[in-house]
C-alpha atoms as a PDB file:
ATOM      1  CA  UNK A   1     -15.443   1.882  -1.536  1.00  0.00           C
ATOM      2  CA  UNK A   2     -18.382   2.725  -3.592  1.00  0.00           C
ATOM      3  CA  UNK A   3     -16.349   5.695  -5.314  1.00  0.00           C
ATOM      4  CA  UNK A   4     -13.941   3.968  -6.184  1.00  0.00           C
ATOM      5  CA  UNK A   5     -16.407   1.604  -7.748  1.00  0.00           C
ATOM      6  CA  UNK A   6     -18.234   3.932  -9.615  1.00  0.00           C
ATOM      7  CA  UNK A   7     -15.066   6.539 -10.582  1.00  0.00           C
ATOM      8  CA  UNK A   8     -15.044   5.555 -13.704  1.00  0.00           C
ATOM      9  CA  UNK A   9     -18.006   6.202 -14.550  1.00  0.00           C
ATOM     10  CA  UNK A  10     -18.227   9.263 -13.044  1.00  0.00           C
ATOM     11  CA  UNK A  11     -15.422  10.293 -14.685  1.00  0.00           C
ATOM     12  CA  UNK A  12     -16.443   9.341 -18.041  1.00  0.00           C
ATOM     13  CA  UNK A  13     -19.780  11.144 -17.343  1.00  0.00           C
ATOM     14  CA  UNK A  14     -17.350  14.434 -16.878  1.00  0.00           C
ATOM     15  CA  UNK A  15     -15.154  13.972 -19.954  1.00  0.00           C
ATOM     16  CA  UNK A  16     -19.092  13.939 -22.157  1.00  0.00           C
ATOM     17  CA  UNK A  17     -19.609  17.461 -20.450  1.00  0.00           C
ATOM     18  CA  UNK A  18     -16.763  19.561 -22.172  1.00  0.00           C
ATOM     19  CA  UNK A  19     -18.530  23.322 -20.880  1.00  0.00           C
ATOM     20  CA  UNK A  20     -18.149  21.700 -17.249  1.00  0.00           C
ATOM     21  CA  UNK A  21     -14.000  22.047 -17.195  1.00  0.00           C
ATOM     22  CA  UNK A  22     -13.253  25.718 -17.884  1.00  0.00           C
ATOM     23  CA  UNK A  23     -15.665  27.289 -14.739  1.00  0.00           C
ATOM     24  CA  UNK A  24     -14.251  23.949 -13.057  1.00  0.00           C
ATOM     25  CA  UNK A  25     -10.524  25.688 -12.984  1.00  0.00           C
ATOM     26  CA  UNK A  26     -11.572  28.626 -12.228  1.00  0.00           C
ATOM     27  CA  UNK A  27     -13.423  27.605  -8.959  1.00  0.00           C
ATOM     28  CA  UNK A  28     -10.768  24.817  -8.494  1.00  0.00           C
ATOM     29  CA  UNK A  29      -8.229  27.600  -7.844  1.00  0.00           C
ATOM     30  CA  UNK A  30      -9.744  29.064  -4.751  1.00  0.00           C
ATOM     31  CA  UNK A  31      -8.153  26.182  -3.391  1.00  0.00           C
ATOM     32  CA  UNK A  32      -4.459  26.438  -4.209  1.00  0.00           C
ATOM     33  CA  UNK A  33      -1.688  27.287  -1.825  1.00  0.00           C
ATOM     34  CA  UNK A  34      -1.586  31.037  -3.064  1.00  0.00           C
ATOM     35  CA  UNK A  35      -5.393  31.019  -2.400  1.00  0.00           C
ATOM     36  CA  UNK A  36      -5.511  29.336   0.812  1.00  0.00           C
ATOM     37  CA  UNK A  37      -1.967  31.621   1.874  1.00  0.00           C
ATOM     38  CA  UNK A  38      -3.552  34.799   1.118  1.00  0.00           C
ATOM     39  CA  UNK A  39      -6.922  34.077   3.422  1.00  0.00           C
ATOM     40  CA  UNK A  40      -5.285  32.739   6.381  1.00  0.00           C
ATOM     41  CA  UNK A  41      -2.429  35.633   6.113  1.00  0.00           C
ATOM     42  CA  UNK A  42      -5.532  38.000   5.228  1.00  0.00           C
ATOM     43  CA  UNK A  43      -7.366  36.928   8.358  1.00  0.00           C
ATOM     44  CA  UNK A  44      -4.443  37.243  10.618  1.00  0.00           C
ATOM     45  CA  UNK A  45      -3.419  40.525   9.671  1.00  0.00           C
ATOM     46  CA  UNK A  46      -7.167  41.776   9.883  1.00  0.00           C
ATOM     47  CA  UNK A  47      -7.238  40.560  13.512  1.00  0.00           C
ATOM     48  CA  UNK A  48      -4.145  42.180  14.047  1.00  0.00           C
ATOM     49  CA  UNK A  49      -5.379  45.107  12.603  1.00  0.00           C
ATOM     50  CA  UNK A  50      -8.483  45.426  14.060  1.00  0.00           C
ATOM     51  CA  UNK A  51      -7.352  44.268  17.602  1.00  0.00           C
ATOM     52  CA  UNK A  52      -9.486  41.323  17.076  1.00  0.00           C
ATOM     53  CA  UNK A  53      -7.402  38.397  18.678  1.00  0.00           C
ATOM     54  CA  UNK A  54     -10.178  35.506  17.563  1.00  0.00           C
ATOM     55  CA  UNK A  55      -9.585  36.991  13.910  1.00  0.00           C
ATOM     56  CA  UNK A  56      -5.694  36.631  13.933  1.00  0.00           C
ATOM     57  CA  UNK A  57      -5.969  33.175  15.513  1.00  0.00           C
ATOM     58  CA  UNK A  58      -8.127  32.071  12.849  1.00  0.00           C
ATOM     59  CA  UNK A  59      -6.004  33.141  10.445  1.00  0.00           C
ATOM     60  CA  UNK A  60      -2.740  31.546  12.301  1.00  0.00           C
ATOM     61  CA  UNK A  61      -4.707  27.888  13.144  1.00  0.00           C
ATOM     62  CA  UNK A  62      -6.252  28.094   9.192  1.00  0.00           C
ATOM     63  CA  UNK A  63      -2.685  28.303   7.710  1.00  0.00           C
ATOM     64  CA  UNK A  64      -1.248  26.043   9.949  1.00  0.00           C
ATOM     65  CA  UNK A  65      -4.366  23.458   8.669  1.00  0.00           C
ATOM     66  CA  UNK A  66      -3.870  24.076   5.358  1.00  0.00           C
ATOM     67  CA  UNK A  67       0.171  23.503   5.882  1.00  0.00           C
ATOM     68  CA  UNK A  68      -0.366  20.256   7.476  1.00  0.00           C
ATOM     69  CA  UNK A  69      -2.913  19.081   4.782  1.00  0.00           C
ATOM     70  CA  UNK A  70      -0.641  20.056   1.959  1.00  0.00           C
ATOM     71  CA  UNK A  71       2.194  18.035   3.444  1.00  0.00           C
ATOM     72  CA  UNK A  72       0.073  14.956   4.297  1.00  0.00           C
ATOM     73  CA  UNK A  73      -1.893  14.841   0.949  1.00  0.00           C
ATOM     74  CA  UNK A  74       1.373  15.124  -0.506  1.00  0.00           C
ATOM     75  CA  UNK A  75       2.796  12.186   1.153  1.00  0.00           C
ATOM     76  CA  UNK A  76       0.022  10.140   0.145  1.00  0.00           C
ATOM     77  CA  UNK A  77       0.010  11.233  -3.192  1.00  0.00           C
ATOM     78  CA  UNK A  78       3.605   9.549  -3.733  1.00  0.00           C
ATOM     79  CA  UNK A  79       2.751   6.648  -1.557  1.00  0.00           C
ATOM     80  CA  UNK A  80      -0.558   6.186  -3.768  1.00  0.00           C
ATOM     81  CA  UNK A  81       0.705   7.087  -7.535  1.00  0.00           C
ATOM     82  CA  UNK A  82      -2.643   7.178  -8.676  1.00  0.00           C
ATOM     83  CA  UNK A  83      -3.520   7.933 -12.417  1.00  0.00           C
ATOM     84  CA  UNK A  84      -5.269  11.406 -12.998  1.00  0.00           C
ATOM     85  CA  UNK A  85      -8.668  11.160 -14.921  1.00  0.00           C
ATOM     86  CA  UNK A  86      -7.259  13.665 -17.845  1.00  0.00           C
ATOM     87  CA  UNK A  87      -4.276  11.034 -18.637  1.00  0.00           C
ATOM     88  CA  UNK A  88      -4.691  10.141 -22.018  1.00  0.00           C
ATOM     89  CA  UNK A  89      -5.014   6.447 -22.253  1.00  0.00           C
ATOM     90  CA  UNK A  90      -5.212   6.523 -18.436  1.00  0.00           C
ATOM     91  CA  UNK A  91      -7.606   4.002 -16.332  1.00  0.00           C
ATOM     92  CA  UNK A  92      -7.321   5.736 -13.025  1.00  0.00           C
ATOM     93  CA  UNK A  93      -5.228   2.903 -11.734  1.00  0.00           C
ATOM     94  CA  UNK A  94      -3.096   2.684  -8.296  1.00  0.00           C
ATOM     95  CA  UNK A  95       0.568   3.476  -8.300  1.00  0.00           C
ATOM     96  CA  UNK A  96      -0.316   4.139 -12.418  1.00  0.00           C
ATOM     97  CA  UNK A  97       2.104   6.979 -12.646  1.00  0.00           C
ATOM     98  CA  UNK A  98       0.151  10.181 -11.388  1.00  0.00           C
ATOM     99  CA  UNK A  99      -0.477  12.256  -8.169  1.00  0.00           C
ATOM    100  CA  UNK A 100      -4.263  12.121  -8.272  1.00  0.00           C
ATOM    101  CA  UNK A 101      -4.855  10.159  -4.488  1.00  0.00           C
ATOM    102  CA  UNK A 102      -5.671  12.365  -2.795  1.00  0.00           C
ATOM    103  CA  UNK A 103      -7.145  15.873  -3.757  1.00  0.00           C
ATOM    104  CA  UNK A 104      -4.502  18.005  -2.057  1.00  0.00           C
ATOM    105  CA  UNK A 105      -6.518  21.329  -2.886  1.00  0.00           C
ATOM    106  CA  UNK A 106      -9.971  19.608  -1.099  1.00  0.00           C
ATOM    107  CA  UNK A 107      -7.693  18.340   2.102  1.00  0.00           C
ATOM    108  CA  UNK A 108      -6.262  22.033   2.226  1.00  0.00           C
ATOM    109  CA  UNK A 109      -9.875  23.399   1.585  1.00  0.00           C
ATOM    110  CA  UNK A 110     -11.401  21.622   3.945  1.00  0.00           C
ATOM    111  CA  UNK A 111      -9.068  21.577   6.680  1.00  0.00           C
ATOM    112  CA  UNK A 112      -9.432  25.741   6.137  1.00  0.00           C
ATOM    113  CA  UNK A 113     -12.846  25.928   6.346  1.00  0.00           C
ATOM    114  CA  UNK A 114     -13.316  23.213   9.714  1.00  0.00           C
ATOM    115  CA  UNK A 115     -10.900  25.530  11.335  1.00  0.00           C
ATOM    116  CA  UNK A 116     -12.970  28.838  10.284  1.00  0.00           C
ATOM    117  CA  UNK A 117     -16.046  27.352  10.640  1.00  0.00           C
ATOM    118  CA  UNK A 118     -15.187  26.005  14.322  1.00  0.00           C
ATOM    119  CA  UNK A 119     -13.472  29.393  15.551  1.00  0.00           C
ATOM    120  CA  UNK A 120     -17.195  31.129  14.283  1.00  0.00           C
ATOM    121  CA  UNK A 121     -19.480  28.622  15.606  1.00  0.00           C
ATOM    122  CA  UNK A 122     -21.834  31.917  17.028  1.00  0.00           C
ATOM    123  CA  UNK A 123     -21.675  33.011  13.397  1.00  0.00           C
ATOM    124  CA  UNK A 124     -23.362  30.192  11.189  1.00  0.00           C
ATOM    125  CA  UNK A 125     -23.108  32.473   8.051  1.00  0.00           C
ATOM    126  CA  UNK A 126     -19.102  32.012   8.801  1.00  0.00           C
ATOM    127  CA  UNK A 127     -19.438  28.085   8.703  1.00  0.00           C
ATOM    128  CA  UNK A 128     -21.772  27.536   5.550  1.00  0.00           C
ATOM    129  CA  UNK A 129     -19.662  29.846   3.558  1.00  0.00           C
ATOM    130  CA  UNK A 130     -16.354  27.910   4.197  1.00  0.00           C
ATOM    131  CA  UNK A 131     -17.807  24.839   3.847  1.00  0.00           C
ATOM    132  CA  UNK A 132     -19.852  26.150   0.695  1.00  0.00           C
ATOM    133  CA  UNK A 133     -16.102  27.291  -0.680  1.00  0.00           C
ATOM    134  CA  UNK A 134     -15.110  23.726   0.030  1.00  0.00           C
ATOM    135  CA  UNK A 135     -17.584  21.960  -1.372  1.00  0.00           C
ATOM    136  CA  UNK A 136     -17.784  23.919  -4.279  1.00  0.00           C
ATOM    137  CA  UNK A 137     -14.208  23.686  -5.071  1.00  0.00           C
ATOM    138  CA  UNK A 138     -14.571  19.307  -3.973  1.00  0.00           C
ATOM    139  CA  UNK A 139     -16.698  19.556  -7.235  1.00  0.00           C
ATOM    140  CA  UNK A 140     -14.880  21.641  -9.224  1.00  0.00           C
ATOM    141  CA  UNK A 141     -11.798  19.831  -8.490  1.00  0.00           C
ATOM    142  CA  UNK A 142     -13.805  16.545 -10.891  1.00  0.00           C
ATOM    143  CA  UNK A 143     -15.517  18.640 -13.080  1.00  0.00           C
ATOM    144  CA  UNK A 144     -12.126  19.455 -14.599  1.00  0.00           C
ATOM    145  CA  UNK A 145     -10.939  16.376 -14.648  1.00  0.00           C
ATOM    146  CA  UNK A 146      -7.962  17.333 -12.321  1.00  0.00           C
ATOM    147  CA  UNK A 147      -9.508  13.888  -9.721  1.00  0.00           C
ATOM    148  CA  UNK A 148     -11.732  11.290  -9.296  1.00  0.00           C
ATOM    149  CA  UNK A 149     -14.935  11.441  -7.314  1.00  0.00           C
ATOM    150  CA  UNK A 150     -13.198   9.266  -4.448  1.00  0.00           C
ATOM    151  CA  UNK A 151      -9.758  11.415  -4.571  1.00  0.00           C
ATOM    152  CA  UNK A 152     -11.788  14.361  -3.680  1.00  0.00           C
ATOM    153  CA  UNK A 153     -13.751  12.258  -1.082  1.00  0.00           C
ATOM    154  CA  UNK A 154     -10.626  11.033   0.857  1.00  0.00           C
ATOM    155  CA  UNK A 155      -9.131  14.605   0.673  1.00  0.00           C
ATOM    156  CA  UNK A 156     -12.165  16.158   1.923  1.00  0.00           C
ATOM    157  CA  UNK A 157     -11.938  13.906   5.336  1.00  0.00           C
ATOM    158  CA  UNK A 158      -8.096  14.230   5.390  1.00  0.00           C
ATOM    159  CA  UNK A 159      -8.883  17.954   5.690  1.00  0.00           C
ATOM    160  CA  UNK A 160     -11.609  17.752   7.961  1.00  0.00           C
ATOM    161  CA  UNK A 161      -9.763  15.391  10.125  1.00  0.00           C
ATOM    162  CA  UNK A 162      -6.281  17.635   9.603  1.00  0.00           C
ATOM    163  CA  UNK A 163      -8.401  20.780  11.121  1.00  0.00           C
ATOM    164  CA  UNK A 164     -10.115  19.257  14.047  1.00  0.00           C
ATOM    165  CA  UNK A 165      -6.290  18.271  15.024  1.00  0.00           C
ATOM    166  CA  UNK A 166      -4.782  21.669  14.775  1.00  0.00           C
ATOM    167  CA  UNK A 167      -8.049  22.768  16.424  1.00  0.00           C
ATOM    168  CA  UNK A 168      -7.435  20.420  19.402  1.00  0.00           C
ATOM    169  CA  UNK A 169      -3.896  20.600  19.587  1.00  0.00           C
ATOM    170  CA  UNK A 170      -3.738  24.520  20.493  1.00  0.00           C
ATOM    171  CA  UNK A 171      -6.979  23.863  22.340  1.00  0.00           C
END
């Protein structure tokens, strides 16, 4: 509740700091589907590989994470019809005309990186990078303007959430 209070001024904050939005895409990309794709098909053919089962199950649970954020952030992202903060003339307004509620590349992020991070828990290195990938691309994901501070909020716990259930579900 307090994002959304404050997302406009957060927002306006970003749209002052012009050199923030071109690194912003850059790092924002690491969490598209091509992105996201690539690392979970890139773990699970290392572990197959390798003959390192944990490895290939990663990569299996990750994409099926990032799968089942991407539809369910999409979903809510026609339910919600929420202005994007780059809309000219745009007030971030509710079922405004715009698929910015919630961050589908944070949900799919972090529902990624709780999977990784969870299948390495004897490897701490493992978890703080994910989660470092996450958050970094959270951030990125308002510095250029592509969300609002409480889009990228909701779609980090959707992802978070989203990966503890594919977690539990293949137990």
């Amino acid at each position: 509740a307090a994002l959304l209070i404050t997302d406009h001024a957060l927002t306006e904050d970003v749209h002052e700091s012009p050199g923030l939005q071109s690194p912003s895409h850059k790092i924002s990309n690491l969490g598209g589907g091509l992105a996201l794709s690539s690392a979970s098909l890139g773990l699970y053919g290392l572990g197959k590989l390798t003959h390192q089962s944990r490895a290939s199950t990663t990569g299996l649970l990750a994409g099926e994470a990032v799968l089942h954020s991407t539809i369910v952030a999409a979903g809510l992202k026609m339910a919600f019809n929420r202005e994007r903060p780059n809309k000219f003339m745009g007030n971030g307004a509710f079922w405004g005309g715009g698929s910015s509620f919630p961050s589908g590349h944070t949900a799919a992020t972090w529902s990624f990186a709780t999977v990784v991070a969870n299948q390495y828990r004897d490897k701490p290195i493992v978890g703080i990078s994910a989660y470092g990938v996450a958050s970094a691309v959270s951030f990125a994901r308002v510095g250029g303007l592509n969300h609002h501070p409480s889009d990228v909020f909701v779609g980090a716990a959707l992802g978070t959430l989203i990966g503890h259930f594919v977690l539990r579900h293949h137990g």
